[in-house]
N, C-alpha and C. Protein backbone atom coordinates (compact mmCIF):
# COMPACT_ATOMS: atom_id res chain seq x y z
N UNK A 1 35.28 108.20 0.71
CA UNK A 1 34.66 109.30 0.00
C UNK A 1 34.20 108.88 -1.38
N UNK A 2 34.96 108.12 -2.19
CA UNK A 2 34.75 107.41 -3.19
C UNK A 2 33.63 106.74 -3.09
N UNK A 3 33.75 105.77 -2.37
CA UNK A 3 32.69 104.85 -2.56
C UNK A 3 31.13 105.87 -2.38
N UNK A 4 30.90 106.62 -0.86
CA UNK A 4 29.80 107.38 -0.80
C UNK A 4 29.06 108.24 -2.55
N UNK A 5 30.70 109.10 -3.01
CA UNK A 5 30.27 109.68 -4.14
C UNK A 5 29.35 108.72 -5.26
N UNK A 6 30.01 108.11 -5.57
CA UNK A 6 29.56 106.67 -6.73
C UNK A 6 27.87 106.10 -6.20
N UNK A 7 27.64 105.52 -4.86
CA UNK A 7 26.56 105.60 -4.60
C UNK A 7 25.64 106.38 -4.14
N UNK A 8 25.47 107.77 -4.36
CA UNK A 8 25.03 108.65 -4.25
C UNK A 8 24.76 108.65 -5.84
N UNK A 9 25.46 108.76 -6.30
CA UNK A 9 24.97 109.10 -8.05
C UNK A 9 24.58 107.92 -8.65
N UNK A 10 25.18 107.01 -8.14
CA UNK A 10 24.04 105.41 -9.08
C UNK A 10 22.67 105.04 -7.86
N UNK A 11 22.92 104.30 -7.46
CA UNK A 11 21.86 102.98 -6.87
C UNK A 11 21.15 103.88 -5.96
N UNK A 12 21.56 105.21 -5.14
CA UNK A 12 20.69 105.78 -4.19
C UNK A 12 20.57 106.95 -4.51
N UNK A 13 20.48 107.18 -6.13
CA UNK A 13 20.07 108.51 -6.73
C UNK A 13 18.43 108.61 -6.45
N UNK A 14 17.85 109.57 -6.26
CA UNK A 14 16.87 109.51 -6.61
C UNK A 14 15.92 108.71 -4.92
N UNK A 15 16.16 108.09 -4.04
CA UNK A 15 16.06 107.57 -2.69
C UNK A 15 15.65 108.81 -1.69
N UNK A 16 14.47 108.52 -1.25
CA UNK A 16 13.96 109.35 -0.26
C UNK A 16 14.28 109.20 1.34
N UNK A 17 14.83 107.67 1.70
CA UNK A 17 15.88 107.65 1.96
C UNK A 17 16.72 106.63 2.46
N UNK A 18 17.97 106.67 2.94
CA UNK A 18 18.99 105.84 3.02
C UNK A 18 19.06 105.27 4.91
N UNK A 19 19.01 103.78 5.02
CA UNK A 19 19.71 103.80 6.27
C UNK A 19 20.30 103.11 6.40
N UNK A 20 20.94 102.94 7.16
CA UNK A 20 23.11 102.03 7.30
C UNK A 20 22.88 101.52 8.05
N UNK A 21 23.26 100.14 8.02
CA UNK A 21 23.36 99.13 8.44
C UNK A 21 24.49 98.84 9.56
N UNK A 22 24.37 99.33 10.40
CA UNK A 22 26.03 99.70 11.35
C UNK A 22 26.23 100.75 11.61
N UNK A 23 26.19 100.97 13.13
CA UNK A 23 26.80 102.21 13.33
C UNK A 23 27.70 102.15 14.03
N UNK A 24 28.93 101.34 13.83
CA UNK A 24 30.11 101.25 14.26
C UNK A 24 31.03 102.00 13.70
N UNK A 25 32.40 101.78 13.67
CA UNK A 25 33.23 102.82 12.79
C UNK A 25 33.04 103.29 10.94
N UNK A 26 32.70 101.67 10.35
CA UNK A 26 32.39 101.87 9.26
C UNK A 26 31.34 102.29 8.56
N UNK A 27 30.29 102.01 9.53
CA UNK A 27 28.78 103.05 9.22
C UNK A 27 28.63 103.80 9.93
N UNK A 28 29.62 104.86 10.30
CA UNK A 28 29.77 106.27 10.52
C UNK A 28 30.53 106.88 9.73
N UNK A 29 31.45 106.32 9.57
CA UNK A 29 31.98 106.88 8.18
C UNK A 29 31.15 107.03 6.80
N UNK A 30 30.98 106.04 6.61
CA UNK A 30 30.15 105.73 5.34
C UNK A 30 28.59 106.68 5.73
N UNK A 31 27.99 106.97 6.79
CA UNK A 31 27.07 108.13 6.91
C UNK A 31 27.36 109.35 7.11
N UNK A 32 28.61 109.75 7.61
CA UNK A 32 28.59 110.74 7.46
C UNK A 32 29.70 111.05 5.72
N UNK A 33 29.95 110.50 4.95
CA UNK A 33 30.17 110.82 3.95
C UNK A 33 29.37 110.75 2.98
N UNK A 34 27.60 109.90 3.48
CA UNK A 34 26.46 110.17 2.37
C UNK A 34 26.02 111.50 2.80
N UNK A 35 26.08 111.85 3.56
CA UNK A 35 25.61 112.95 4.46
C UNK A 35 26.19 114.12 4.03
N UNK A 36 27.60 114.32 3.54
CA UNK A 36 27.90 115.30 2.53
C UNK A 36 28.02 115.34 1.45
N UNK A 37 27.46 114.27 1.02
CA UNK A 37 26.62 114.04 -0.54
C UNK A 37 25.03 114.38 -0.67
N UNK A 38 24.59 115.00 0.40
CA UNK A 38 23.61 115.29 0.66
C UNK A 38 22.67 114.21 0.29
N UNK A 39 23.14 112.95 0.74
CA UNK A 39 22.07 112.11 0.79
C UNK A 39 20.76 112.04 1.60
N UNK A 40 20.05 111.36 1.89
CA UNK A 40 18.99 111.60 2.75
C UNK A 40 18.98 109.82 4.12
N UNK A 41 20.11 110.39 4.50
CA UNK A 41 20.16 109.34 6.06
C UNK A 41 19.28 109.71 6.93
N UNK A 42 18.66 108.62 7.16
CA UNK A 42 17.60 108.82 7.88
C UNK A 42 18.33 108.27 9.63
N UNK A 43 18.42 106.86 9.14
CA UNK A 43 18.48 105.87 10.60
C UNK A 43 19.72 105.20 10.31
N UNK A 44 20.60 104.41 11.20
CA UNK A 44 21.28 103.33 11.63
C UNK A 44 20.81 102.47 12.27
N UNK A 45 20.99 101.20 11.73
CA UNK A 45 20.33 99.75 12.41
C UNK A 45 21.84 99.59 13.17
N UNK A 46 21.61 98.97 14.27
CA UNK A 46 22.71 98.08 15.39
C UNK A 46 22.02 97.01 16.00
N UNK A 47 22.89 95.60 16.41
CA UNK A 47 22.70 94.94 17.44
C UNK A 47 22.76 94.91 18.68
N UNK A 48 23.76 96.05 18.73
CA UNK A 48 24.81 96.03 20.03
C UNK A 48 23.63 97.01 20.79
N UNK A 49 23.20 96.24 22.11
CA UNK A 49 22.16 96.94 23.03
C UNK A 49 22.78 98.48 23.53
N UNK A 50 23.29 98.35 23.46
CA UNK A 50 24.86 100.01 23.82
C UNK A 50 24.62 100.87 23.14
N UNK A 51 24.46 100.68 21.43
CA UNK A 51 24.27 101.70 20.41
C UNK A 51 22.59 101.96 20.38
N UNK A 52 22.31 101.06 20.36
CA UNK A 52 20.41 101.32 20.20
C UNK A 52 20.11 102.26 21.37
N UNK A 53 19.39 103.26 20.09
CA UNK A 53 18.34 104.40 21.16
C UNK A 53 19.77 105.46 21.25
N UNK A 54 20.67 105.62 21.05
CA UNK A 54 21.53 106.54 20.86
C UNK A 54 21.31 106.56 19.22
N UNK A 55 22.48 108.39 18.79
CA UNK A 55 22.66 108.80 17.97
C UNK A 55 23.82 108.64 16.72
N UNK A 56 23.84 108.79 15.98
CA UNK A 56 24.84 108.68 14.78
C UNK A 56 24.99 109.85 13.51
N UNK A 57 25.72 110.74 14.01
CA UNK A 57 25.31 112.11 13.18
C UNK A 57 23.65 112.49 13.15
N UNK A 58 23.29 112.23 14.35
CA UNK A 58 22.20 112.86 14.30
C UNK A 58 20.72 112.36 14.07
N UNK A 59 21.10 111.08 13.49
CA UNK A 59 19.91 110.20 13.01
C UNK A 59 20.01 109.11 13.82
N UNK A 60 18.88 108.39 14.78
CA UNK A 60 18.88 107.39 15.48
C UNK A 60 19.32 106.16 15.19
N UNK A 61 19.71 105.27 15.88
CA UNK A 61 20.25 104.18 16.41
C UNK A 61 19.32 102.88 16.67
N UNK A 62 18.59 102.36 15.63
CA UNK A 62 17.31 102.13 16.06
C UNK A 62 18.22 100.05 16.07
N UNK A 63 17.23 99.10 16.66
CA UNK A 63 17.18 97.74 16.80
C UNK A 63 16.89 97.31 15.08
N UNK A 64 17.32 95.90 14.43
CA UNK A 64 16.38 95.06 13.40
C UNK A 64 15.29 95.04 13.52
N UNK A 65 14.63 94.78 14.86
CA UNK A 65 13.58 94.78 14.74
C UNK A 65 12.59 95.79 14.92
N UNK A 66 13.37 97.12 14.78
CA UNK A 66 12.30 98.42 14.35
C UNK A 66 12.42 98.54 12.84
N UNK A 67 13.67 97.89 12.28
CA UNK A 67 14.08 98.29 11.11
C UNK A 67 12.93 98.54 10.09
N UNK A 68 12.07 97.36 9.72
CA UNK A 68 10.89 97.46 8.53
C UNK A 68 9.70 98.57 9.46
N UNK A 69 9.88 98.78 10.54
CA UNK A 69 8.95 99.56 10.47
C UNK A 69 9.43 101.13 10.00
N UNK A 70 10.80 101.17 10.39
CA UNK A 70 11.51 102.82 9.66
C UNK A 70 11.43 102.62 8.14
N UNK A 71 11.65 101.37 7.55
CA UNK A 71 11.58 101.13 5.83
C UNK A 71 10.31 101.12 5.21
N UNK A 72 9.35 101.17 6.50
CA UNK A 72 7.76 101.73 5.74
C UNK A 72 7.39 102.74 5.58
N UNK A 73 8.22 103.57 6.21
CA UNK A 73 7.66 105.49 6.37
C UNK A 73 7.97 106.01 5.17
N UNK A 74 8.99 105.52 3.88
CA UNK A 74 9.15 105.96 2.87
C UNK A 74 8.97 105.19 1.58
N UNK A 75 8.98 106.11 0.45
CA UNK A 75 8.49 105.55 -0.92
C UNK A 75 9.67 104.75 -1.44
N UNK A 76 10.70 105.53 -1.36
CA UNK A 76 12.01 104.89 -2.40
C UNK A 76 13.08 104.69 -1.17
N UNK A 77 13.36 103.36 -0.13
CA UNK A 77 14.29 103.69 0.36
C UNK A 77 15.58 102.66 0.45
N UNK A 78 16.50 103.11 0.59
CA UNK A 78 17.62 102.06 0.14
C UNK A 78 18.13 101.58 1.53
N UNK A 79 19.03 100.48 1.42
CA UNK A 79 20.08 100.11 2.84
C UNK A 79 21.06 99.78 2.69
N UNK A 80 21.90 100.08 3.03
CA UNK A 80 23.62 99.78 2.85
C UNK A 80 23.82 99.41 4.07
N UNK A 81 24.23 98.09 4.27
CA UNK A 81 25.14 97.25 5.15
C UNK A 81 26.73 97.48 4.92
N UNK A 82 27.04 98.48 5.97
CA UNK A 82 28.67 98.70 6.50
C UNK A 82 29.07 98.07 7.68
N UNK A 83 29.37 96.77 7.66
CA UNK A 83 29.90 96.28 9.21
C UNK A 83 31.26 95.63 8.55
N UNK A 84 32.40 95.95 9.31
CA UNK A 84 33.50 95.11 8.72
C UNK A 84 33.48 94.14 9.26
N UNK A 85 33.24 93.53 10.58
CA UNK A 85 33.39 92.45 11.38
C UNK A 85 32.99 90.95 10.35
N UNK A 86 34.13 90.57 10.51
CA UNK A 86 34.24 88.84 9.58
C UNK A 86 32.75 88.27 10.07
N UNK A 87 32.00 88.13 9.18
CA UNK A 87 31.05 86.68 8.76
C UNK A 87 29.94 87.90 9.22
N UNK A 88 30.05 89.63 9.27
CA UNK A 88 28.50 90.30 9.44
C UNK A 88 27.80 90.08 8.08
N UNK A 89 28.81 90.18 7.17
CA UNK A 89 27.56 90.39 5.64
C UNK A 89 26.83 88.99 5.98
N UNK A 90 27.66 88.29 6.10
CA UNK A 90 26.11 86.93 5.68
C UNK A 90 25.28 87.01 6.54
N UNK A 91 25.48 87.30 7.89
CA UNK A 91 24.33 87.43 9.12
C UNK A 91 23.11 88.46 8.41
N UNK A 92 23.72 89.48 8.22
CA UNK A 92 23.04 90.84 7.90
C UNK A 92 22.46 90.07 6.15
N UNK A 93 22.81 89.69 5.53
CA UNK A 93 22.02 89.67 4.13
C UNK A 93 21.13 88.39 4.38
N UNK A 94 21.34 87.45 5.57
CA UNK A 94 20.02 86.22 5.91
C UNK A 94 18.82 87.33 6.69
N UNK A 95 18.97 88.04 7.50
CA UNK A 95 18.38 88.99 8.18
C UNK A 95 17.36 89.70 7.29
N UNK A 96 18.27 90.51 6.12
CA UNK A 96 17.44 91.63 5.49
C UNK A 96 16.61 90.53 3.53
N UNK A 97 16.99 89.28 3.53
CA UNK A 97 16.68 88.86 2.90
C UNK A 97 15.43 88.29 3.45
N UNK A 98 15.31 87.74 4.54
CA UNK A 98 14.27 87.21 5.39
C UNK A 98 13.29 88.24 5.64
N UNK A 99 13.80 90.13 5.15
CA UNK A 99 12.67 90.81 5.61
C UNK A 99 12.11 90.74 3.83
N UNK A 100 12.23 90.58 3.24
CA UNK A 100 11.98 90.39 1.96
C UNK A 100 12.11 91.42 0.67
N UNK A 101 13.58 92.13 1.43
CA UNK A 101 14.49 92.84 0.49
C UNK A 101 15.48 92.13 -0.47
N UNK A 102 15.37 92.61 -2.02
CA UNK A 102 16.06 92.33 -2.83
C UNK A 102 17.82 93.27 -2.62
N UNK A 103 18.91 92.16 -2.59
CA UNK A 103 19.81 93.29 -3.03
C UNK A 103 20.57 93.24 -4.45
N UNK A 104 20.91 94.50 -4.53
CA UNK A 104 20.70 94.97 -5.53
C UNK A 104 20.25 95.97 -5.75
N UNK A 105 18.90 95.66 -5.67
CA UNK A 105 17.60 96.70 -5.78
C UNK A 105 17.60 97.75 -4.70
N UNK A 106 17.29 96.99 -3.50
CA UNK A 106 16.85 97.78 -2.00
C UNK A 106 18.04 97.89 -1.31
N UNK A 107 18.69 96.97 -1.34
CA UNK A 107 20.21 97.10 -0.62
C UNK A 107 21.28 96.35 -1.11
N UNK A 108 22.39 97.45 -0.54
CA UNK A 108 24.11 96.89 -1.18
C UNK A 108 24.51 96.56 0.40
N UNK A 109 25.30 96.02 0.02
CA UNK A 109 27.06 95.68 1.03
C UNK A 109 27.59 96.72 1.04
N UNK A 110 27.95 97.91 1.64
CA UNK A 110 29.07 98.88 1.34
C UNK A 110 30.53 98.80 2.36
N UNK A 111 30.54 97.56 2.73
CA UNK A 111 31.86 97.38 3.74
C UNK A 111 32.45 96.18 3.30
């Protein structure tokens, strides 16, 4: 709850909108607690062929490689990578660095 509150009021203030990087246990949590921060979740990225094309509170389940096309439909939008699984951040930040997102800027780690 913490963490959602804090980034809701800093780095994805102002974000038209947000999508999570995982929709496993920890980016469901972490969406549905931007989600009563009234953030603006749009999508969840997954690998796992199982989750894609299914739902996550409501907002789709989409592949990486739909990802930049959901990150073009908006003006200001952020990404938070929630996967706990050992060695996802570096997979996921060669991935979203290769799409030619700054983090920091465009996206945090939130797991």
């Amino acid at each position: 709850r913490a963490k959602a509150h804090y980034l809701a009021r800093g780095p994805l203030a102002g974000r038209d909108a947000v999508i999570v990087w995982g929709s496993g246990m920890m980016g469901r949590r972490l969406g549905k607690r931007l989600l009563n921060e009234d953030m603006p979740v749009v999508a969840f990225v997954d690998i796992d062929p199982k989750k894609i094309g299914r739902t996550r509170q409501g907002k789709p389940v989409i592949s990486p490689d739909d990802f930049m096309d959901w990150w073009g439909r908006y003006q200001q939008p952020a990404l938070l990578a929630a996967v706990g699984a050992r060695g996802a951040r570096d997979l996921i930040r060669q991935q979203v660095n290769n799409f030619g997102l700054v983090e920091g800027r465009d996206w945090w780690a939130a797991a």
